[in-house]
Protein backbone atom coordinates (compact mmCIF):
# COMPACT_ATOMS: atom_id res chain seq x y z
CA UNK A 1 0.00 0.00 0.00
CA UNK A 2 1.31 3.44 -1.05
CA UNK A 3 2.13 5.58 1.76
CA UNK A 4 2.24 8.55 -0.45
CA UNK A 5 -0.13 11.79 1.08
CA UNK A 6 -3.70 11.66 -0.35
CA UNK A 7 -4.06 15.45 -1.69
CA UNK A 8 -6.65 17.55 0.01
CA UNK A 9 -10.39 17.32 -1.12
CA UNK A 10 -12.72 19.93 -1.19
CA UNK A 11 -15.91 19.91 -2.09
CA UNK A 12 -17.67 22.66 -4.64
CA UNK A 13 -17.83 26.55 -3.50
CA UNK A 14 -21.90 26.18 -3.77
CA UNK A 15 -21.42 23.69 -1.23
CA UNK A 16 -20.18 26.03 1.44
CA UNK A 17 -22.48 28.50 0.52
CA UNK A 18 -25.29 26.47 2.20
CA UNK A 19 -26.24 25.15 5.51
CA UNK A 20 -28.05 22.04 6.56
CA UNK A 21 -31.73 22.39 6.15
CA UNK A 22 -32.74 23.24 9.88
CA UNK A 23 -35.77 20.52 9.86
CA UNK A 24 -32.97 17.83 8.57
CA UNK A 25 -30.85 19.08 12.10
CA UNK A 26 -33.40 19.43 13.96
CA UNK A 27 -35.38 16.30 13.74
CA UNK A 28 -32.04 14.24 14.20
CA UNK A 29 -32.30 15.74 17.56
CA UNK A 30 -36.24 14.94 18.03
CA UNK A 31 -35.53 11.49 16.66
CA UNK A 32 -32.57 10.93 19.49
CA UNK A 33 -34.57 12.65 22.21
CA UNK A 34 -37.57 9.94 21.01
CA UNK A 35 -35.10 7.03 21.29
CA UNK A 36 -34.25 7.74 25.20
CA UNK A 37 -38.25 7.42 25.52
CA UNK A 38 -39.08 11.57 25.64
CA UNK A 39 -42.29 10.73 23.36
CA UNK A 40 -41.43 14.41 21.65
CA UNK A 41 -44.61 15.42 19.89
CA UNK A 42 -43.90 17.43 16.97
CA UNK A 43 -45.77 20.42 15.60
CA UNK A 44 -43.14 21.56 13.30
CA UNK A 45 -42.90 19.90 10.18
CA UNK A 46 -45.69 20.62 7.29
CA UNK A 47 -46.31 17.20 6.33
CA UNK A 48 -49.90 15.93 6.47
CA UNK A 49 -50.40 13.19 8.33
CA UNK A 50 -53.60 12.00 7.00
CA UNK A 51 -53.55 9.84 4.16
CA UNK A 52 -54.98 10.75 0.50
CA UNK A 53 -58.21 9.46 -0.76
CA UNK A 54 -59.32 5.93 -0.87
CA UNK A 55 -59.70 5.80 -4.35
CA UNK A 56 -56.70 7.34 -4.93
CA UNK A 57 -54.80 4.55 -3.16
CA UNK A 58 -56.53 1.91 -4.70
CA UNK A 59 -55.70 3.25 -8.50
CA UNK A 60 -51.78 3.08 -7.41
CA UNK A 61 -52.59 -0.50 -6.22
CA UNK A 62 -53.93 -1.35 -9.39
CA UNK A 63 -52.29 0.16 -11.70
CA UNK A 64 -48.90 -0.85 -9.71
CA UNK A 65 -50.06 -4.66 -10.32
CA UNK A 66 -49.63 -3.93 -14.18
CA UNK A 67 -46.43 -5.12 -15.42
CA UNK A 68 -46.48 -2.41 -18.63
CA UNK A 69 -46.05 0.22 -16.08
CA UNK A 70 -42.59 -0.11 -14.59
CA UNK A 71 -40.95 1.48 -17.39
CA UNK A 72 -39.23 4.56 -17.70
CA UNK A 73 -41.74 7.84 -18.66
CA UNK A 74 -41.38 10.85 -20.25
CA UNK A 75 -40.19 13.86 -18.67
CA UNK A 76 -43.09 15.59 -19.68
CA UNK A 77 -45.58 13.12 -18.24
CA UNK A 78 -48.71 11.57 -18.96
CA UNK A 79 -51.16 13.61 -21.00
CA UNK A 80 -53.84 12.15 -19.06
CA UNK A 81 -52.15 14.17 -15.69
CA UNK A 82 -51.26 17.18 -18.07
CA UNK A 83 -55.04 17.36 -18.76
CA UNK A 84 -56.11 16.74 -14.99
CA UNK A 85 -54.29 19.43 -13.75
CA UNK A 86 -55.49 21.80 -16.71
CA UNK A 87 -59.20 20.79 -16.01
CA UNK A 88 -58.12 21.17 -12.06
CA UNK A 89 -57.15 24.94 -12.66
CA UNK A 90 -60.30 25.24 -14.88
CA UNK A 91 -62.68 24.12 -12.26
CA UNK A 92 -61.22 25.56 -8.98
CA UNK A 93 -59.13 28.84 -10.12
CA UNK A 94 -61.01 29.79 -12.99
CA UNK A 95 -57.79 29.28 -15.12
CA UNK A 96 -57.71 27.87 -18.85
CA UNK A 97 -54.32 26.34 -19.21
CA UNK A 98 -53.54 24.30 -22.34
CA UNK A 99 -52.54 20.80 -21.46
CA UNK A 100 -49.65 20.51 -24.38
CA UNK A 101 -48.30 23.59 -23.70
CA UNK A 102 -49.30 25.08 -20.30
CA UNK A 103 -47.65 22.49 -17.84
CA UNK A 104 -45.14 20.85 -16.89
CA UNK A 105 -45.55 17.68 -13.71
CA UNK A 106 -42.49 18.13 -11.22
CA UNK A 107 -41.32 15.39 -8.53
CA UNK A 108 -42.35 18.09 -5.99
CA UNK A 109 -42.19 21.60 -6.36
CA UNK A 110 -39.12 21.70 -4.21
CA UNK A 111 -37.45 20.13 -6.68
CA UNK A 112 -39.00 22.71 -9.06
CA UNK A 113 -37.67 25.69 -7.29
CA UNK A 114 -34.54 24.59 -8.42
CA UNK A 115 -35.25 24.16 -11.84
CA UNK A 116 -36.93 27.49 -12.38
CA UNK A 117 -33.84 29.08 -11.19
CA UNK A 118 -31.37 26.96 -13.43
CA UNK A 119 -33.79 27.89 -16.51
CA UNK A 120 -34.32 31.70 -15.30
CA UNK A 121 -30.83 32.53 -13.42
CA UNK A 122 -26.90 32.80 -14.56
CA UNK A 123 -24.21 32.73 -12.14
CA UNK A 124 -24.37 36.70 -10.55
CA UNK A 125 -28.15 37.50 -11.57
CA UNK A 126 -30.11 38.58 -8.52
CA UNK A 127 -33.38 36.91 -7.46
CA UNK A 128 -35.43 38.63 -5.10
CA UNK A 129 -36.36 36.56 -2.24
CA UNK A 130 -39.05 37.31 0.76
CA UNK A 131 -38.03 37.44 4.48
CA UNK A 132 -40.03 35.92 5.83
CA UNK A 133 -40.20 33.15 3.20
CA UNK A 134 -39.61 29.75 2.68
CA UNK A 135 -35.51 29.16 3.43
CA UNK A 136 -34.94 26.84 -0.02
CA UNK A 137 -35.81 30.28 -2.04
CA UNK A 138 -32.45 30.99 -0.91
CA UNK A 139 -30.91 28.19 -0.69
CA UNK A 140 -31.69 27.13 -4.47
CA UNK A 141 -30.24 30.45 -5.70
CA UNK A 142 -27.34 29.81 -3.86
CA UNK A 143 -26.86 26.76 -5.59
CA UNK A 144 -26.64 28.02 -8.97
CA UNK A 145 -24.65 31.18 -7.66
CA UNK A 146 -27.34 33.73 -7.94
CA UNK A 147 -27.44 36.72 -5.90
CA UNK A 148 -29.88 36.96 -3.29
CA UNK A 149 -31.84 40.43 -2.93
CA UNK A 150 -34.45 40.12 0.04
CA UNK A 151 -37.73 42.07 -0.32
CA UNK A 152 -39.35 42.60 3.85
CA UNK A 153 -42.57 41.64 4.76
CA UNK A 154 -44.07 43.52 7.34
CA UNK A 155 -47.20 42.26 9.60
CA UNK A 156 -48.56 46.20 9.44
CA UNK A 157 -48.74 45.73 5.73
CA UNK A 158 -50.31 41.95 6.29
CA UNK A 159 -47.04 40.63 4.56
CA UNK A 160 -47.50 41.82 1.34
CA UNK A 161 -45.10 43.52 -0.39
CA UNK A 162 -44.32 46.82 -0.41
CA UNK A 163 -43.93 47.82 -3.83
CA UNK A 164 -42.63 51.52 -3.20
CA UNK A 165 -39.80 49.73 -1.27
CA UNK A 166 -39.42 47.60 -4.11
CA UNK A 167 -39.35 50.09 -6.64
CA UNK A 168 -36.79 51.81 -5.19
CA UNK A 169 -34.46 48.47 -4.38
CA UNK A 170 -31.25 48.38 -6.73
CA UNK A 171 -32.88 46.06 -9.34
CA UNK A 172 -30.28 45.47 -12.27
CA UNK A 173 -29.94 42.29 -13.17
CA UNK A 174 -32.78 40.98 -11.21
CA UNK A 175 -34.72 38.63 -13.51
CA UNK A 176 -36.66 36.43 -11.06
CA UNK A 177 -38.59 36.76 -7.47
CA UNK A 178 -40.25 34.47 -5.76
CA UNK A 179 -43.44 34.90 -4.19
CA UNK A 180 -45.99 32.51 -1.94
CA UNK A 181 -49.55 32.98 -1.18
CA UNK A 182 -51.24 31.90 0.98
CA UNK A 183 -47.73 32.87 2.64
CA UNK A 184 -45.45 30.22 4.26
CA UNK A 185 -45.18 31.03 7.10
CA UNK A 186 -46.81 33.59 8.17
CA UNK A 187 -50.73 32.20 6.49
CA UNK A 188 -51.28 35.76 4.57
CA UNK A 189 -53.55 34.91 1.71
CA UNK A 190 -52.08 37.88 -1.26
CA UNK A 191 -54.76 40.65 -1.80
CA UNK A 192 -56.64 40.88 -5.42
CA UNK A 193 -54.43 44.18 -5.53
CA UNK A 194 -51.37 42.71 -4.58
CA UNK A 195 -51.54 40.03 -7.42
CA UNK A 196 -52.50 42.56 -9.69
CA UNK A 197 -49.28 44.42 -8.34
CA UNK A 198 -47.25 42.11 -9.28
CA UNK A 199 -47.57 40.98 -12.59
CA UNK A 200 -47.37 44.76 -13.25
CA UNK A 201 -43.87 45.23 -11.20
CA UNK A 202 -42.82 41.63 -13.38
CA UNK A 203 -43.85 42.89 -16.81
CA UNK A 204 -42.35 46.73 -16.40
CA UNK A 205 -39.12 45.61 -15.00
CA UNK A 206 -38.40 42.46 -16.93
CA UNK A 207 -38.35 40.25 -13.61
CA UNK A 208 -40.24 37.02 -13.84
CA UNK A 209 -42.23 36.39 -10.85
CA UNK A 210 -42.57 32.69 -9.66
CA UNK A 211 -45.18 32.43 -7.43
CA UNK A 212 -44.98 29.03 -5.18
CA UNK A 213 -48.80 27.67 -4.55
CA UNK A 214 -49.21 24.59 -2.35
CA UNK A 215 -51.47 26.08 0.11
CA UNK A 216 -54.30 27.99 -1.58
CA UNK A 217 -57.19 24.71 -0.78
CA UNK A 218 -56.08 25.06 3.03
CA UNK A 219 -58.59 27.04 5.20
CA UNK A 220 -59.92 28.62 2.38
CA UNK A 221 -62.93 28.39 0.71
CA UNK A 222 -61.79 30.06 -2.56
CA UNK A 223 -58.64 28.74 -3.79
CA UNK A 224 -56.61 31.95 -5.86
CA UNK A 225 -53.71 31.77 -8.35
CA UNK A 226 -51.58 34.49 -9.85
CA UNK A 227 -52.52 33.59 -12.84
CA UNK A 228 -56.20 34.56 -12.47
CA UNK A 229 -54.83 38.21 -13.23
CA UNK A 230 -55.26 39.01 -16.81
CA UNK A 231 -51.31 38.63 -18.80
CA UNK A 232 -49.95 36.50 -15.62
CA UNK A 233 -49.02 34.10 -18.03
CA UNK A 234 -46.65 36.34 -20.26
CA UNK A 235 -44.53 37.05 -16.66
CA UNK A 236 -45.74 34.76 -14.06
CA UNK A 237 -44.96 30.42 -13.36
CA UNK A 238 -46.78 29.17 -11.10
CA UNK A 239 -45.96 25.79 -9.22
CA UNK A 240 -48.93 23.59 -7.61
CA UNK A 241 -48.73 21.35 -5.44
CA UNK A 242 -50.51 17.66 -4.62
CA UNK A 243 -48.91 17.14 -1.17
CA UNK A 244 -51.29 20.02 0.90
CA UNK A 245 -54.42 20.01 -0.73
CA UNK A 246 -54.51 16.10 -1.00
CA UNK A 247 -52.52 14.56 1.80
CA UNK A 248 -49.76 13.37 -1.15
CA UNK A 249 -46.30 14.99 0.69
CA UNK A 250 -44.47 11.42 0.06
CA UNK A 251 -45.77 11.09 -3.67
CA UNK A 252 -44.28 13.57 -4.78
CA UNK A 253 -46.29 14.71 -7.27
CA UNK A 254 -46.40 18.77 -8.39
CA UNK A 255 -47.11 21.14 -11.57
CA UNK A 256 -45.57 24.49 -12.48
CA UNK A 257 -47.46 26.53 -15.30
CA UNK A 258 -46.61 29.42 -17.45
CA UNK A 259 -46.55 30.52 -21.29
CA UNK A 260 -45.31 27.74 -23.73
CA UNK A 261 -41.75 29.53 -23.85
CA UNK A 262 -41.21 29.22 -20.40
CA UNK A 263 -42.49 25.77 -20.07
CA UNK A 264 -40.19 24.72 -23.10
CA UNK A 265 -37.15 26.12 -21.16
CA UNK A 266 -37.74 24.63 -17.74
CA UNK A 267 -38.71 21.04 -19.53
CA UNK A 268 -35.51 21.26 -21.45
CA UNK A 269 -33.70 21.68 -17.92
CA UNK A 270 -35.59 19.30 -16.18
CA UNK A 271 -35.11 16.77 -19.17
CA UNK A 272 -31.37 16.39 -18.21
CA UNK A 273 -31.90 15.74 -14.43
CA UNK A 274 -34.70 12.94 -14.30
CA UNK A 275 -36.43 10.11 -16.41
CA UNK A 276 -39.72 11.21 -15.59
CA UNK A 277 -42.17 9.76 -12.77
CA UNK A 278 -43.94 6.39 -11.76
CA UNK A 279 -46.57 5.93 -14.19
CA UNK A 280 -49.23 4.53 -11.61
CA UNK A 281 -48.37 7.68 -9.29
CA UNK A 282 -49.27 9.71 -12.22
CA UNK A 283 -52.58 7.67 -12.63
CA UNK A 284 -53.67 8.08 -8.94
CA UNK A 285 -52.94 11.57 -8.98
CA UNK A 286 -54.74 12.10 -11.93
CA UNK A 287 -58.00 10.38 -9.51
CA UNK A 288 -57.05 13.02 -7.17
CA UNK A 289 -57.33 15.67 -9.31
CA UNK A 290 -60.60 14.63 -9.93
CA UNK A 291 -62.03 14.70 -6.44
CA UNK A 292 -65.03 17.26 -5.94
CA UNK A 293 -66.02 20.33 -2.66
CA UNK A 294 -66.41 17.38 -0.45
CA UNK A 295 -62.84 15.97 -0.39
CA UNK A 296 -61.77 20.09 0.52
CA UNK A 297 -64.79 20.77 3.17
CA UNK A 298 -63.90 17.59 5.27
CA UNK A 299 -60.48 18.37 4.99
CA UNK A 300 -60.77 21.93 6.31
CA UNK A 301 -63.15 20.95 9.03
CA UNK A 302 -60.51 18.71 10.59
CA UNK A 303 -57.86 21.73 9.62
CA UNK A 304 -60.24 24.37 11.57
CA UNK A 305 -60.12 21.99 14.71
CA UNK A 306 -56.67 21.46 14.70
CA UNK A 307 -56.20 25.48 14.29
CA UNK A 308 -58.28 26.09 17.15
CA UNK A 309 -55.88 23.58 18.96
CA UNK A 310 -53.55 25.68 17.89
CA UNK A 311 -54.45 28.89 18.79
CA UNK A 312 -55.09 27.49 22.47
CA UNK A 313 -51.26 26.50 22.89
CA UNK A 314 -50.07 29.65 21.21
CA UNK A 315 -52.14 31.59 24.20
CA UNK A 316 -50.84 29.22 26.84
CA UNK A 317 -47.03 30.79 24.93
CA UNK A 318 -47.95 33.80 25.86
CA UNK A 319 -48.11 34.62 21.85
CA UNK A 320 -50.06 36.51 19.74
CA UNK A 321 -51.66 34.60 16.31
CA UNK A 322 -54.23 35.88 13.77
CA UNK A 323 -56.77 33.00 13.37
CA UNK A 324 -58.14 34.59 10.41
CA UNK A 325 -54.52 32.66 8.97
CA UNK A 326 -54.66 30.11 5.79
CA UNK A 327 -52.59 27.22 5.16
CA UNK A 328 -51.04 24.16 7.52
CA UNK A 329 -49.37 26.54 10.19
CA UNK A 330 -50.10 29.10 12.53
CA UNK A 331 -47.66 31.88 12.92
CA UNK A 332 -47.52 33.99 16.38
CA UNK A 333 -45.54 36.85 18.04
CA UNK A 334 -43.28 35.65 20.76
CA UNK A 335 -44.10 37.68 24.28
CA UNK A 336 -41.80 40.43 24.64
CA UNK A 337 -40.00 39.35 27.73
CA UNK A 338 -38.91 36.27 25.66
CA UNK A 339 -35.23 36.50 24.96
CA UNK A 340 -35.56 35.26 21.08
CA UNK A 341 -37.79 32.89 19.15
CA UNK A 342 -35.32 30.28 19.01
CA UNK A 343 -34.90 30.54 23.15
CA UNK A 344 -38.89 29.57 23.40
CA UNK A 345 -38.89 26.64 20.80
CA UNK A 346 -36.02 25.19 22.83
CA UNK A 347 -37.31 25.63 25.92
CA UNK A 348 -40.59 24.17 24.68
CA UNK A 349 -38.87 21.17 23.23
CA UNK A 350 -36.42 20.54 26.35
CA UNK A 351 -39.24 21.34 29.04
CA UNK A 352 -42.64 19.95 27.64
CA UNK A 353 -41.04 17.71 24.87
CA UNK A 354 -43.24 19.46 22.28
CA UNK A 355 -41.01 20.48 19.08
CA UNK A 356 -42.54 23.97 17.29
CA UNK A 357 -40.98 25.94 14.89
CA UNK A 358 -38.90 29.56 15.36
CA UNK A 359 -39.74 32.03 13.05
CA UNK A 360 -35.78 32.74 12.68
CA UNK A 361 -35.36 30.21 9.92
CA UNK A 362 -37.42 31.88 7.78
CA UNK A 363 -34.97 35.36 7.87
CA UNK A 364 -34.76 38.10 10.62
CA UNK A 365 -38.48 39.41 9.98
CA UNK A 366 -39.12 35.90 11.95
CA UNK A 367 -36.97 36.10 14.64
CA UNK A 368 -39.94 37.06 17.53
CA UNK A 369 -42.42 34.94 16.19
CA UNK A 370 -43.15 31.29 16.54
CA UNK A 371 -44.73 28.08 14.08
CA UNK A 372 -47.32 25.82 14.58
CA UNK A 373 -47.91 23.10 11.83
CA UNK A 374 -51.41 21.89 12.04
CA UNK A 375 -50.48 18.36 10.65
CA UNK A 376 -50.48 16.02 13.94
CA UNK A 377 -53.88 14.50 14.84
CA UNK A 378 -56.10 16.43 17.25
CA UNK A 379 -54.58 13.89 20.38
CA UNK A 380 -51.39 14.98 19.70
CA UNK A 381 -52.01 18.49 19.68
CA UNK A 382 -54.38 18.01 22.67
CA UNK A 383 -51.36 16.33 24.53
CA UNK A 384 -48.85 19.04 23.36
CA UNK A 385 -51.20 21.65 24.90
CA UNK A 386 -51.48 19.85 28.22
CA UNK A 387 -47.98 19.59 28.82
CA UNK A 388 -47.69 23.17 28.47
CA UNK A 389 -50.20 23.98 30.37
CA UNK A 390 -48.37 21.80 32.82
């Protein structure tokens, strides 16, 4: 064996530019506190824990059992789920999207934050990015070496934008912000005004505004896209999302929409990263798609409980939440003798074994507020508030 000095390794630059997703970190801990016997109950993590439809399970089972579908697909999917989601926008947002042309499926729309900024960012462009806002905005444009310009969100202003502030932000060579409403985390559903807003900022300054979706079925009874706004489409893509609205987190199964052009670009990107998805995933989500008011009222009746659940251990905190909020969280201000956000949700997790959510991983507009994800049954998030109260 050579004794000869291995040379140093190092991995890329983008790879130092990044941290560890906090959730990744953070359940690690959760998971090793659970393994002494702690019984942490978690209300941090958006992940529904109910499971989809019956009949949507039962078309994966069946179509699974078919031995033609275990090939490889098409990146561009099946143009029975391109139609489903088109007919889905149709009959919920009041959107006509053309099923060839319109859409593009996604394994997730995580994964299609990513490839909206390799299609829409070189190395240097900026991206705006919202603080608060989800942290893989930033994360993502780090990873193809774009430069991050945050826009503030302010609760006086309901988190919505403020477009003077925006207008007079340094904005050469911006060509992309993101946007999300109902807002993650904070549960703002965006004005009629503020969508209008935008596509108007995106089409006079040449900035295309991607506007993130997943949570517009959730405590709402009138689901709203960017793209209702008359010439979205010539600025705005729009990702959608299965894993909220129909309890399908693990499937993996997303949309993003726009003009042809931009759908051409980001399916010639996403064409050279995967082979497409499982064809009876596609199938079952395509039964999903299809489900009618029902499927959304029972689901927001057990969301309005949990909320409520919510609300009562955010009081017990000592913190202040609007319950007026959409989505699978509840956001709330942090009591002012608290010494930081980060200093309750440990002292939460370490004293009453219940894991929430500080606001401080979402930027420094977050740093005196808490999270509360709605997805644990209603025992669980009777338990967590009984241990507090403890």
């Amino acid at each position: 064996m050579s004794s000869a000095r291995i040379p140093s390794i190092e991995p890329a630059d983008r790879v130092g530019e990044i941290r560890e997703y906090y959730f990744s970190r953070k359940l690690r801990e959760v998971a090793e506190m659970n393994a002494r016997g702690l019984d942490v109950i978690s209300l941090g993590i958006g992940g529904p824990d109910r499971a989809p439809a019956p009949e949507v399970i039962e078309t994966l089972r069946e179509e699974a059992l078919r031995e033609s579908n275990h090939s490889y697909q098409l990146t561009v999917g099946l143009p029975e789920l391109r139609k489903a989601y088109s007919d889905w926008y149709h009959r919920w947002y009041g959107v006509e999207l053309d099923p060839a042309t319109d859409i593009q499926p996604l394994i997730g729309s995580k994964e299609g934050i990513l490839h909206v900024d390799l299609t829409f960012l070189n190395p240097g462009d900026g991206v705006l990015v919202p603080n608060p806002g989800y942290p893989t905005y930033t994360s993502a444009a780090k990873l193809v070496g774009a430069r991050v310009v945050n826009y503030t969100l302010r609760p006086e202003n309901g988190w919505q934008p403020d477009f003077d502030e925006l207008e007079s932000m340094p904005l050469e060579g911006v060509r992309l912000m993101w946007v999300n409403y109902p807002h993650m985390p904070t549960g703002a559903p965006a004005s009629r005004a503020t969508m209008e807003r935008l596509v108007d900022f995106g089409r006079r300054h040449g900035i295309v505004i991607a506007h993130d979706n997943p949570y517009s079925f959730i405590l709402s009874d009138k689901p709203t896209s960017l793209l209702q706004v008359p010439g979205a489409r010539d600025i705005v893509v729009e990702m959608n999302s299965l894993s909220k609205s129909h309890n399908m987190a693990g499937w993996r199964m997303a949309m993003v929409s726009s003009n042809p052009k931009f759908i051409n670009w980001i399916v010639k990107v996403k064409s050279n990263v995967d082979s497409g998805q499982f064809k009876p995933m596609m199938l079952a989500a395509v039964r999903a798609l299809s489900l009618g008011e029902d499927w959304y009222r029972e689901l927001n009746a057990e969301y309005a409980v949990r909320r409520g659940l919510a609300m009562k251990i955010m009081d017990e905190l000592g913190c202040c939440a609007d319950p007026a909020q959409q989505g699978l969280f509840l956001w709330g201000r942090i009591p002012e003798d608290a010494p930081s956000a980060e200093w309750l949700a440990d002292k939460v997790l370490y004293d009453k074994r219940v894991f929430i959510t500080p606001g401080m991983i979402f930027g420094s507009q977050g740093d005196r507020y808490i999270r509360i994800s709605l997805c644990a049954t209603r025992d669980k998030m009777q338990q967590a508030l009984e241990r507090i109260i403890k």
